[in-house]
Protein backbone atom coordinates (compact mmCIF):
# COMPACT_ATOMS: atom_id res chain seq x y z
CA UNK A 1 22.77 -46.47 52.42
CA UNK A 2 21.12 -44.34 54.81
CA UNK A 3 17.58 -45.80 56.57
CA UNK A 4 14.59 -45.11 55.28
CA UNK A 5 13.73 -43.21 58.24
CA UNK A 6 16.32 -41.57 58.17
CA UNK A 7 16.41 -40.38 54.32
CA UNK A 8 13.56 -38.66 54.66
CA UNK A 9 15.28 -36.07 57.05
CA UNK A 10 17.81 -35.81 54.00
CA UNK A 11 16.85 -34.85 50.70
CA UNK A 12 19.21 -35.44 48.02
CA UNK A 13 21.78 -32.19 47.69
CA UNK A 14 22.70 -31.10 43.90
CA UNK A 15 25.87 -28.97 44.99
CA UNK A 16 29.22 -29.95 46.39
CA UNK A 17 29.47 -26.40 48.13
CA UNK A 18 26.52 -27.50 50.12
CA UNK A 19 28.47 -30.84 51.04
CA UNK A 20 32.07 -28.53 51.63
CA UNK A 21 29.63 -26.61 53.99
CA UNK A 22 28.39 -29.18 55.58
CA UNK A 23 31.54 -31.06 56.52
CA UNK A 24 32.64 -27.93 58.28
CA UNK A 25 29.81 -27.56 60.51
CA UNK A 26 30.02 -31.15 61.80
CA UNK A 27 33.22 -30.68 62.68
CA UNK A 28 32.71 -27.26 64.33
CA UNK A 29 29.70 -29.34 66.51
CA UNK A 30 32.11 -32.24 67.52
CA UNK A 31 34.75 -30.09 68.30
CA UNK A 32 31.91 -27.93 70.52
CA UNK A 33 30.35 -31.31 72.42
CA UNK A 34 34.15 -31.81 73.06
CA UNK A 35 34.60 -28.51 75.03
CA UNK A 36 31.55 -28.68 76.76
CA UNK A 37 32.10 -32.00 77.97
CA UNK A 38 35.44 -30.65 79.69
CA UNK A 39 33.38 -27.47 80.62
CA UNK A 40 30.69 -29.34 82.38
CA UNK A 41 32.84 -31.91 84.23
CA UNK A 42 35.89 -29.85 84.96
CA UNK A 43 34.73 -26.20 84.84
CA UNK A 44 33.99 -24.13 88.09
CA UNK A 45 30.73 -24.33 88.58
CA UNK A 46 26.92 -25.73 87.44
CA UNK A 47 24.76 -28.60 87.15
CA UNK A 48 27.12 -31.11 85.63
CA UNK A 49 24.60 -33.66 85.40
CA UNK A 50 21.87 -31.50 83.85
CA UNK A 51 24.88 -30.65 81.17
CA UNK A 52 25.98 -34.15 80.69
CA UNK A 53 22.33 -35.10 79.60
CA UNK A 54 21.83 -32.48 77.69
CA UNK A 55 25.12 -32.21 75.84
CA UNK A 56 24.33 -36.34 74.96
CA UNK A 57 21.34 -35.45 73.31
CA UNK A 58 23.67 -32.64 71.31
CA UNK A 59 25.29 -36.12 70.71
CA UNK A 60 22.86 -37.96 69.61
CA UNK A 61 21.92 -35.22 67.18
CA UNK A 62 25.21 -34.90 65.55
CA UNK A 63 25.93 -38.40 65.33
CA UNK A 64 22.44 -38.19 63.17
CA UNK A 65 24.09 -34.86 61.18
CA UNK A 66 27.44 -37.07 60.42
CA UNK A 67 25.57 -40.49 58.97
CA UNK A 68 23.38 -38.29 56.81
CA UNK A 69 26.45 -36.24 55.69
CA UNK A 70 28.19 -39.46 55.38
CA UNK A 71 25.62 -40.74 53.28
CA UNK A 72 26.17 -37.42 50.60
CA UNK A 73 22.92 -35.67 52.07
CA UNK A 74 22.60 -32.76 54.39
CA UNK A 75 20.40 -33.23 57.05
CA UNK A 76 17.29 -31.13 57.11
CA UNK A 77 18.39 -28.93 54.23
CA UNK A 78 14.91 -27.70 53.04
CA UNK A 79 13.74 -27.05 56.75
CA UNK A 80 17.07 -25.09 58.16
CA UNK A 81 14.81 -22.92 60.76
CA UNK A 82 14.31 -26.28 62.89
CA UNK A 83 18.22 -26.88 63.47
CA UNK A 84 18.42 -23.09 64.15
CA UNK A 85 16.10 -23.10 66.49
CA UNK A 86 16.49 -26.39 68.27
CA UNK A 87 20.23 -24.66 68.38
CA UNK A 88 19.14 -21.88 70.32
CA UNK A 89 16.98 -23.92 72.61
CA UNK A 90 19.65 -26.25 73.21
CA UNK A 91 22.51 -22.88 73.87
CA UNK A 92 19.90 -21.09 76.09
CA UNK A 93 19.13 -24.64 78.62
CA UNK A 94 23.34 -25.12 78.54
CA UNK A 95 23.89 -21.32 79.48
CA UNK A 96 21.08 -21.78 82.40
CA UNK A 97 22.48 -25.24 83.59
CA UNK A 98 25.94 -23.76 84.09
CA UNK A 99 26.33 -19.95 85.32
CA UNK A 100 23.83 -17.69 83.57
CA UNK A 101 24.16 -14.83 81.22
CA UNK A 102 28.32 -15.06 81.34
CA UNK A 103 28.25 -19.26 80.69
CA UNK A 104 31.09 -19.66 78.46
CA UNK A 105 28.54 -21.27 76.89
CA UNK A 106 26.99 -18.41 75.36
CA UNK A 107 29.69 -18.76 72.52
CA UNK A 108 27.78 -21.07 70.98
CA UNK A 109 25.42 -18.74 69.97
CA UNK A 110 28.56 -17.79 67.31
CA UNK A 111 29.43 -21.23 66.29
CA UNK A 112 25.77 -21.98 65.53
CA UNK A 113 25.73 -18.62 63.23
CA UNK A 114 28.80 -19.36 61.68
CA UNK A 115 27.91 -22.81 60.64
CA UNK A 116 23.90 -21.38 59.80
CA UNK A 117 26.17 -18.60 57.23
CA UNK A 118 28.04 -21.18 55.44
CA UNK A 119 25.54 -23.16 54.79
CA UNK A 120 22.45 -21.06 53.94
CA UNK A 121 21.46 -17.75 53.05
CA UNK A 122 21.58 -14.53 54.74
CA UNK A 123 17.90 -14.34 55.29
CA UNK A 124 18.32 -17.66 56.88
CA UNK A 125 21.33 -16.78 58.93
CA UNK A 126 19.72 -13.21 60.37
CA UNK A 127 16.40 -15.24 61.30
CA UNK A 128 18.58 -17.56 63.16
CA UNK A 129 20.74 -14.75 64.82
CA UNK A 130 16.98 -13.33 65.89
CA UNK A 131 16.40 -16.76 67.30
CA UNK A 132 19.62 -16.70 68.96
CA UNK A 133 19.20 -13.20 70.73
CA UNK A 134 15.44 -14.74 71.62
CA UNK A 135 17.18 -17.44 73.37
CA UNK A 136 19.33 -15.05 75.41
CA UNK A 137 16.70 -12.64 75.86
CA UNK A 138 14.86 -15.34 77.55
CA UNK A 139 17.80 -16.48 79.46
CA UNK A 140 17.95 -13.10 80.49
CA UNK A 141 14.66 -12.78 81.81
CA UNK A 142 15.18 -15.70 83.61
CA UNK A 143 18.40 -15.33 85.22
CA UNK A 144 16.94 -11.47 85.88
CA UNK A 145 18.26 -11.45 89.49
CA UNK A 146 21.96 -11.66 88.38
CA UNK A 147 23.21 -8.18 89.45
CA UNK A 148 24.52 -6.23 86.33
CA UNK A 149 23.22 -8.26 83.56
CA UNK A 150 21.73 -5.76 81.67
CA UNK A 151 25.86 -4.56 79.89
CA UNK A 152 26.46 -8.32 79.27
CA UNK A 153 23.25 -8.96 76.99
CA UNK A 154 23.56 -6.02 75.31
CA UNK A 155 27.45 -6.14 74.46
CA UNK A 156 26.37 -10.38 73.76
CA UNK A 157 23.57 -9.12 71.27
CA UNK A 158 25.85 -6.31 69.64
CA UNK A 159 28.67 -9.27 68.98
CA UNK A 160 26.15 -11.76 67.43
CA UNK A 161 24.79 -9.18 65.56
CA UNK A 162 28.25 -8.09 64.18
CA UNK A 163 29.12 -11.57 63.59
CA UNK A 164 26.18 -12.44 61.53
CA UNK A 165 26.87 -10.14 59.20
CA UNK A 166 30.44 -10.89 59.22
CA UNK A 167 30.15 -14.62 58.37
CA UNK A 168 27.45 -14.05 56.00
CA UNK A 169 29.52 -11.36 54.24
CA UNK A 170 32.49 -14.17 54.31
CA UNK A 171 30.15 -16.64 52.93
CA UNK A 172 28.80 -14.47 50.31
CA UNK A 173 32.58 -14.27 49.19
CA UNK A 174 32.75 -18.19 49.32
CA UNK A 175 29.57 -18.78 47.24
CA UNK A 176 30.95 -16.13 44.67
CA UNK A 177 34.40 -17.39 44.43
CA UNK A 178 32.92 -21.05 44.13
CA UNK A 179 30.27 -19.97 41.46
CA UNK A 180 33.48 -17.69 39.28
CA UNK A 181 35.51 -21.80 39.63
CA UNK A 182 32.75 -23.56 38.75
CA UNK A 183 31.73 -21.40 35.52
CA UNK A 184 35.67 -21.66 34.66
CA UNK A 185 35.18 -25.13 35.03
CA UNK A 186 32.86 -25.73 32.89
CA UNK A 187 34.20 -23.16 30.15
CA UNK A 188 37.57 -25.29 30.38
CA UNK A 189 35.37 -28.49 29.63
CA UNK A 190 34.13 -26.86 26.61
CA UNK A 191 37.29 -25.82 25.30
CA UNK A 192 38.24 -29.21 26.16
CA UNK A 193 35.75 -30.37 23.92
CA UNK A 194 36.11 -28.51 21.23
CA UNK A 195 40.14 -28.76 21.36
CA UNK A 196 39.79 -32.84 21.49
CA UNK A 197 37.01 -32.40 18.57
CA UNK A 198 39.78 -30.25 16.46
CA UNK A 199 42.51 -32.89 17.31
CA UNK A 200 40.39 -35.26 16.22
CA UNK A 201 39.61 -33.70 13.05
CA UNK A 202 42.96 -32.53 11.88
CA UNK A 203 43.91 -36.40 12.50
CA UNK A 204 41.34 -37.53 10.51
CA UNK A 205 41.96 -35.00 7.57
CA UNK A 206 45.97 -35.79 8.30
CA UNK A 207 44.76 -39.84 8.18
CA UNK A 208 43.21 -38.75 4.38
CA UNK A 209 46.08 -37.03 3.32
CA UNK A 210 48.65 -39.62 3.72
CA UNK A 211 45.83 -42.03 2.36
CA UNK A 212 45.56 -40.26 -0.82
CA UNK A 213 49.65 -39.76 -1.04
CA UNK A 214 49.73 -43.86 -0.51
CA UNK A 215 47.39 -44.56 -3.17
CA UNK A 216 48.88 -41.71 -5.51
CA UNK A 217 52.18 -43.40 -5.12
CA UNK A 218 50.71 -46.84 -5.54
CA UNK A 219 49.22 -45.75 -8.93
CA UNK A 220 52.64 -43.96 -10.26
CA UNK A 221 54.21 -47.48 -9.35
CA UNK A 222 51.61 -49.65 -10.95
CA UNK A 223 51.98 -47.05 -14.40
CA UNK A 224 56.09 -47.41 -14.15
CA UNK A 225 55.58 -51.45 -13.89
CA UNK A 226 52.87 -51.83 -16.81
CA UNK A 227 54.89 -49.64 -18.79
CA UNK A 228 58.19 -51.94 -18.22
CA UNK A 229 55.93 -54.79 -18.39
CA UNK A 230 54.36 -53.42 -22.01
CA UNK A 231 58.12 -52.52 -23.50
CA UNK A 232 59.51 -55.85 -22.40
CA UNK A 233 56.52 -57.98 -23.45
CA UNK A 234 56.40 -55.59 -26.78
CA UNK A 235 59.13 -56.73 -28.60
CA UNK A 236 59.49 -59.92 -28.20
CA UNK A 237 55.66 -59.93 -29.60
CA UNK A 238 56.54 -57.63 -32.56
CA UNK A 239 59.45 -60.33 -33.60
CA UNK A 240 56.59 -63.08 -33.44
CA UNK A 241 54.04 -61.19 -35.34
CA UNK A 242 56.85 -60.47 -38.38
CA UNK A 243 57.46 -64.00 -38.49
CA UNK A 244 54.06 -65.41 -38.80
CA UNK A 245 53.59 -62.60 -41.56
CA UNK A 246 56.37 -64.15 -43.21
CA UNK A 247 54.83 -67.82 -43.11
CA UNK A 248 51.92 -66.57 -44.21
CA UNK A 249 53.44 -65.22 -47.13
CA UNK A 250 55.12 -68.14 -48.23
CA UNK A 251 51.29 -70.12 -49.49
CA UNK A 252 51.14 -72.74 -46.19
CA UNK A 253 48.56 -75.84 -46.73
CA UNK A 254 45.36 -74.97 -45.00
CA UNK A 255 45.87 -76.55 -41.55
CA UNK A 256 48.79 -74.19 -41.03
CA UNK A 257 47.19 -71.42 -42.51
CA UNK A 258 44.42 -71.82 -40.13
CA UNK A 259 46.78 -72.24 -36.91
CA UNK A 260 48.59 -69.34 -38.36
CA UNK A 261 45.03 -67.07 -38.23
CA UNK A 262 44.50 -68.15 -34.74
CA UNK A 263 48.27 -66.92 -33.37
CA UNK A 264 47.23 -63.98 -35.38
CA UNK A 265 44.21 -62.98 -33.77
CA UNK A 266 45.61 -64.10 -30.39
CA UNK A 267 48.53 -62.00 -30.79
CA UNK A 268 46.17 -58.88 -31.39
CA UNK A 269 44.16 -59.83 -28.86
CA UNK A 270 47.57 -59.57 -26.20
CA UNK A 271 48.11 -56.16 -28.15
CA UNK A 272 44.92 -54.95 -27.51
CA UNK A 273 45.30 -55.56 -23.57
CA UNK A 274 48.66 -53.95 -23.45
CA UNK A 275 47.28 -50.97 -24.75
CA UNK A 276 44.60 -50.91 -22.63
CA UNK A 277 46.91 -51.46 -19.23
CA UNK A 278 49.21 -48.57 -20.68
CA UNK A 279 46.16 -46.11 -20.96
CA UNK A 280 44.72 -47.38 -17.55
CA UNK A 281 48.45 -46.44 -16.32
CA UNK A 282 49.59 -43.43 -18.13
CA UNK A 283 49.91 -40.11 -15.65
CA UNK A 284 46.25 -39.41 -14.88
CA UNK A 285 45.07 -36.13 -17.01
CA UNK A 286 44.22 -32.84 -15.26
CA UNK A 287 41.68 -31.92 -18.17
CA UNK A 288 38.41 -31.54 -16.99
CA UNK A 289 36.04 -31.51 -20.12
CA UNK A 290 32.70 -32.87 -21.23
CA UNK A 291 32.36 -36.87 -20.36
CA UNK A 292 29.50 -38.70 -21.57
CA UNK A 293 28.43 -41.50 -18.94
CA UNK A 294 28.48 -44.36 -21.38
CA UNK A 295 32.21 -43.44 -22.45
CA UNK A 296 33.12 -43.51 -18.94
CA UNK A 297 31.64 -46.83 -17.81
CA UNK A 298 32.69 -48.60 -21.49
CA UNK A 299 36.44 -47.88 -20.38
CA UNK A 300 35.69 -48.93 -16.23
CA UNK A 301 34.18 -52.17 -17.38
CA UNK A 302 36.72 -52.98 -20.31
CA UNK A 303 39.37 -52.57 -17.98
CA UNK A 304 37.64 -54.82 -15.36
CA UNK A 305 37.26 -57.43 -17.39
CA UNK A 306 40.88 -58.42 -16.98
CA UNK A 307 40.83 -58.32 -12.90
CA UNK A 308 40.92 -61.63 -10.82
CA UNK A 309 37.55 -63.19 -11.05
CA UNK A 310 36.16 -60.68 -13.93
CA UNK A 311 35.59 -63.13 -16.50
CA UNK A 312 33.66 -65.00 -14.07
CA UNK A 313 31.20 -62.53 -13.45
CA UNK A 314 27.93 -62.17 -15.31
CA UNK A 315 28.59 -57.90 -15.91
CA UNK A 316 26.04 -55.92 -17.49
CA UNK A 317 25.51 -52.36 -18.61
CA UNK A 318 22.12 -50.70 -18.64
CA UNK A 319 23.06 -47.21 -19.75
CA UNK A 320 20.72 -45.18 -21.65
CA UNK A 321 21.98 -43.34 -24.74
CA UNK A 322 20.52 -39.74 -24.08
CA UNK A 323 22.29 -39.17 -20.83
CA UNK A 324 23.55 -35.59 -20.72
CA UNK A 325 26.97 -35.14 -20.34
CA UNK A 326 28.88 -34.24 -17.26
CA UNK A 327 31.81 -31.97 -16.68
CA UNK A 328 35.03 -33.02 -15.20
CA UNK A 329 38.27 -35.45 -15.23
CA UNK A 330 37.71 -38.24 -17.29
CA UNK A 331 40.32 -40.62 -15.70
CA UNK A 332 38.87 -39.84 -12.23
CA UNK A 333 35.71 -40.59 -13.19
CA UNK A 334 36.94 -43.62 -14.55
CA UNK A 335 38.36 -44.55 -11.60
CA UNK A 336 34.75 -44.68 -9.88
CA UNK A 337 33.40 -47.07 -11.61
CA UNK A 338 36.32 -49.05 -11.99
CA UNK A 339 36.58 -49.11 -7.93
CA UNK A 340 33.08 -49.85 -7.17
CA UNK A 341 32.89 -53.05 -10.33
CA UNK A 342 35.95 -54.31 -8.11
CA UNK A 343 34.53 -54.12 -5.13
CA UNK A 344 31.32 -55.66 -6.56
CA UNK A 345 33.16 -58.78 -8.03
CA UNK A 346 35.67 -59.45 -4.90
CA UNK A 347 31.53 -59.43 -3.30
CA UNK A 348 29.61 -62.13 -5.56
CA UNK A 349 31.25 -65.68 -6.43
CA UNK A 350 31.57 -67.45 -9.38
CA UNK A 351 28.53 -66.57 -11.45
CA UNK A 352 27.36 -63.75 -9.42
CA UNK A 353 25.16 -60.73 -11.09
CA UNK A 354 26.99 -57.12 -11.82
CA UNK A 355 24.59 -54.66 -13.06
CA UNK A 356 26.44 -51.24 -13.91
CA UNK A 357 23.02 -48.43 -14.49
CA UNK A 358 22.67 -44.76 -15.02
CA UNK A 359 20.06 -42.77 -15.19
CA UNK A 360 18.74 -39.05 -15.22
CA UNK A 361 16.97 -37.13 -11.98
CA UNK A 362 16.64 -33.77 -12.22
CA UNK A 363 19.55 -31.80 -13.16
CA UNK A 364 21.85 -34.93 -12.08
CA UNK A 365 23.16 -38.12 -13.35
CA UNK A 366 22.94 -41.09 -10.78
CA UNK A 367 25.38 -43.73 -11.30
CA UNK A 368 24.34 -47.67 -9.71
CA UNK A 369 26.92 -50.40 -9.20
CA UNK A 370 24.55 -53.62 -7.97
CA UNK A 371 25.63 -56.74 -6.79
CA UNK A 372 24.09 -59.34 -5.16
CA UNK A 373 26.88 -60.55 -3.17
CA UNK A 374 27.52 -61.01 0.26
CA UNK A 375 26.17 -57.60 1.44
CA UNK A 376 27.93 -55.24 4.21
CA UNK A 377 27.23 -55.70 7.59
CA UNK A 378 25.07 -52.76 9.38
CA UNK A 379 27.90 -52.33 11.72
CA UNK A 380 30.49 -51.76 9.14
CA UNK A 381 28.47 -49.83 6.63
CA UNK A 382 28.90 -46.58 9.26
CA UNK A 383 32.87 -46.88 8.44
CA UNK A 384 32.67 -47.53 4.80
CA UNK A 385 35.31 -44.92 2.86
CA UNK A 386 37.15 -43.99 5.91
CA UNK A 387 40.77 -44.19 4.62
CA UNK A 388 42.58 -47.74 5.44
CA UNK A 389 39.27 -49.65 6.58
CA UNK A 390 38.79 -53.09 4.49
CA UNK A 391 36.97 -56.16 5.30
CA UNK A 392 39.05 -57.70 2.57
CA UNK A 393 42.19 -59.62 3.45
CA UNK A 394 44.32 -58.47 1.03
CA UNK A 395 42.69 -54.88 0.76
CA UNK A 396 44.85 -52.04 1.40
CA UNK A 397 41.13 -49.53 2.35
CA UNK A 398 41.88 -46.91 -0.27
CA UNK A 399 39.70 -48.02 -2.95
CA UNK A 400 36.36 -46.09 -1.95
CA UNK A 401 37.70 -43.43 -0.27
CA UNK A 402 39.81 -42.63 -2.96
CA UNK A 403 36.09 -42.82 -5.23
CA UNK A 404 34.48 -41.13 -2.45
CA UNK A 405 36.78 -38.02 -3.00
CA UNK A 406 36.82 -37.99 -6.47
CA UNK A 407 32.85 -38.22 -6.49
CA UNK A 408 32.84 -34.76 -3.96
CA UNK A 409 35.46 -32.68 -5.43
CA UNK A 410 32.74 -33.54 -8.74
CA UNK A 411 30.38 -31.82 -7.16
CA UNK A 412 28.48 -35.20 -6.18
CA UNK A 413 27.37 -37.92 -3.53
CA UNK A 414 28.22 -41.51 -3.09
CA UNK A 415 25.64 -43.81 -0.80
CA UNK A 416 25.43 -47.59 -0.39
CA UNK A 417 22.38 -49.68 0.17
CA UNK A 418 22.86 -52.85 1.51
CA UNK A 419 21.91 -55.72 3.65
CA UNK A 420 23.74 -58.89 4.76
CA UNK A 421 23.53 -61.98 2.21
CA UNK A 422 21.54 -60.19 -0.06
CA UNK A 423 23.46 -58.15 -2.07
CA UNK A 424 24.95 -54.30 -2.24
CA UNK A 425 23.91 -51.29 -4.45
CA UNK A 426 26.37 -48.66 -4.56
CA UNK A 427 24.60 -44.83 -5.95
CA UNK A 428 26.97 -42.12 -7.07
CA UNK A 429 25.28 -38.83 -7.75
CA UNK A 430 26.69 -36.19 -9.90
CA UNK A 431 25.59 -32.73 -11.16
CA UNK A 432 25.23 -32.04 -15.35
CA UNK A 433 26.46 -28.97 -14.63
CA UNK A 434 29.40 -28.31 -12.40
CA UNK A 435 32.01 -25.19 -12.07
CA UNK A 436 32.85 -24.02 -15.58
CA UNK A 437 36.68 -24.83 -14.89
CA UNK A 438 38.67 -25.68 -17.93
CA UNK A 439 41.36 -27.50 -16.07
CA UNK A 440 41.18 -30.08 -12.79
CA UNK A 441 42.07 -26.78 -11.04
CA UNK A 442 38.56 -25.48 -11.36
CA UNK A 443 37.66 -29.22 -9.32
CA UNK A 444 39.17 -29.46 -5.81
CA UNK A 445 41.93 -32.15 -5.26
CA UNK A 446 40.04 -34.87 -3.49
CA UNK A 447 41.98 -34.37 -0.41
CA UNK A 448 40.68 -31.17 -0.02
CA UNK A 449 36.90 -31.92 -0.38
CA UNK A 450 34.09 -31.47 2.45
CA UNK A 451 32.84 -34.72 4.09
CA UNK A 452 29.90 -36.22 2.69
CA UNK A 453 26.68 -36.42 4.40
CA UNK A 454 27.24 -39.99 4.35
CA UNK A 455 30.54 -41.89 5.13
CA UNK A 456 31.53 -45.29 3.78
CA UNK A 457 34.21 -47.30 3.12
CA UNK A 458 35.64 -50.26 1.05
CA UNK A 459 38.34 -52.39 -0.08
């Protein structure tokens, strides 16, 4: 930290060119102080007293240049005249000290334009080359009795002339090679940015394609085991139902005639559910047709009923009977509602409230799952039906994004609404009227679908 005194000599600089410049110039005036040090003490002739004061107050002045440089300022950088001309007052009383017009001194006079053209601009730098030739005009005027004086300052103000424009033509080339890097540099941060933004895309749509693969596979193996599952259990089932035909036949006493009625009806009932887990299972159909909303969510919920925790569940349907009807796959849509009752039952506890609505706005159909579970939590609601995220511990994180991509390639819009211990509303929107496609063609494959406006996930 610089003193406060001191900072107020130093505005804050906004380049590092400025910085690059002014590193050079304090070396350029250390290495100078060094050479005149020799020059005064060991040189052939002068005042070496008079040059040893004055070259410690050239000290004292760029020990104050280095600790504001150090500090990642540059010392008097909105009043650059001052240095220059405290330069060339401090040149012309070192030339005068030690021999006159031809004091090796007078080089100094270069180094100070040198340093005033990489640093500023080339108004600046020919003002200070003006103060420069001031100084030695005045140094001529005062050393006037020198004999032959008058070849020396003029060949000394042709060379600083020539050497102002010099450096400033070399630090013109500076500023413009700096300015071509840094505009390079910043167009290779932006095609950093966008490359990294691509990368990160085609991961994420990579991440959604091996999602929908996993739960495509997961679903072929769930059909092939409720099929084995339905053939094995089958039979054996068949054989039991002959034989209590057969007892029945044969005019039992009432008792048994009753306990034969109840294996009946239980024996239809396990029927009935193996034909409903072989439909769920079969190869999902690629027709896309009229679906009326109440057919949809009939076949969700009756196939719901038999997950872990169903029966449990107080599930009701509030579905008005003049819906219009909506165009596309019937098992997908399916699928949608059967995802989001699961969801809302692995939510609420024993007893907990399902209600499964629909209703018309506009020239859509809006779809509402609500439970009043456990809620989402804010923080996890921005990452709801990203591919593999679950707050479930047995959840695999397919479940809504598979429903998420169904509900787009539809044509519609999923959204939750939720809030922590008080419950979750899921809303799926979907047009009337979508692409007149007679075959799941006509409807993107959900892995090919846009990204919602609003991302979500689930179990």
């Amino acid at each position: 930290m610089l003193p406060r005194w001191l900072a107020t000599f130093a505005p804050p600089t906004g380049s590092p060119f400025e910085l690059a410049a002014e590193a050079i110039a304090v070396k350029i005036r250390w290495v100078g102080l060094v050479v005149g040090f020799l020059l005064a003490n060991f040189g052939p002739s002068g005042d070496s007293v008079a040059l040893n004061v004055m070259l410690g107050l050239g000290v004292g002045f760029t020990a104050i240049n280095t600790a504001v440089f150090r500090g990642g300022r540059v010392f008097l950088r909105d009043h650059p005249l001052i240095i220059s001309a405290m330069e060339a007052l401090f040149i012309g009383l070192l030339c005068y000290s030690e021999a006159g017009l031809d004091s090796p001194f007078r080089f100094y006079y270069l180094l100070s334009l040198i340093c005033c053209a990489i640093r500023y601009s080339p108004r600046i730098t020919f003002l200070t080359c003006g103060l420069d030739i001031l100084s030695y005009a005045v140094l001529n005027a005062v050393v006037e009795s020198q004999p032959n004086t008058r070849p020396l300052f003029l060949l000394t103000v042709v060379v600083l002339i020539w050497a102002t424009w010099a450096a400033g033509a070399m630090a013109r080339l500076l500023k413009r090679a700096e300015n071509g890097l840094r505009i390079m540099n910043l167009a290779l941060t932006e095609n950093q940015g966008q490359l990294e933004s691509r990368i990160a895309e085609r991961t994420r749509e990579l991440e959604e394609s091996q999602a929908q693969v996993l739960h495509q596979e997961k679903m072929a193996a769930f059909g092939l085991l409720a099929a084995g599952i339905a053939h094995e259990v089958g039979n054996p089932l068949t054989s039991i139902s002959g034989i209590v035909q057969m007892l029945e036949r044969r005019d039992p006493d009432e008792y048994t005639r009753t306990k034969l009625g109840i294996v009946t009806g239980q024996l239809a009932r396990i029927q009935n559910i193996l034909r409903e887990l072989i439909t769920f299972s079969r190869p999902a159909s690629a027709l896309s047709g009229k679906v009326a909303t109440a057919d949809v969510i009939s076949e969700a919920l009756g196939i719901a009923k038999y997950y872990k925790g169903g029966k449990n569940r107080n599930i009701v349907s509030e579905v008005p009977s003049d819906l219009p009807a909506i165009v596309g796959v019937r098992d997908q849509l399916v699928q949608v509602i059967f995802n989001l009752v699961l969801n809302a039952i692995d939510a609420t506890g024993k007893g907990g409230n399902i209600v499964v609505g629909a209703r018309r706005e506009g020239n859509r159909v809006e779809w509402t799952v609500v439970d009043d579970g456990i809620g989402i939590d804010p923080a996890e609601q921005a990452r709801l039906f990203r591919p593999y995220f679950t707050t479930k511990k047995q959840g695999t994180g397919l479940g809504l994004f598979v429903t998420r991509r169904i509900v787009e390639a539809h044509g519609g819009m999923v959204g939750v609404e939720s809030e922590s211990g008080r419950g979750t509303t899921f809303r799926v929107s979907l047009p009337v009227k979508v692409d007149a496609s007679t075959r799941a063609g006509g409807v993107s494959p959900p892995w090919k679908s846009s990204e919602a406006s609003l991302e979500t996930t689930g179990g």
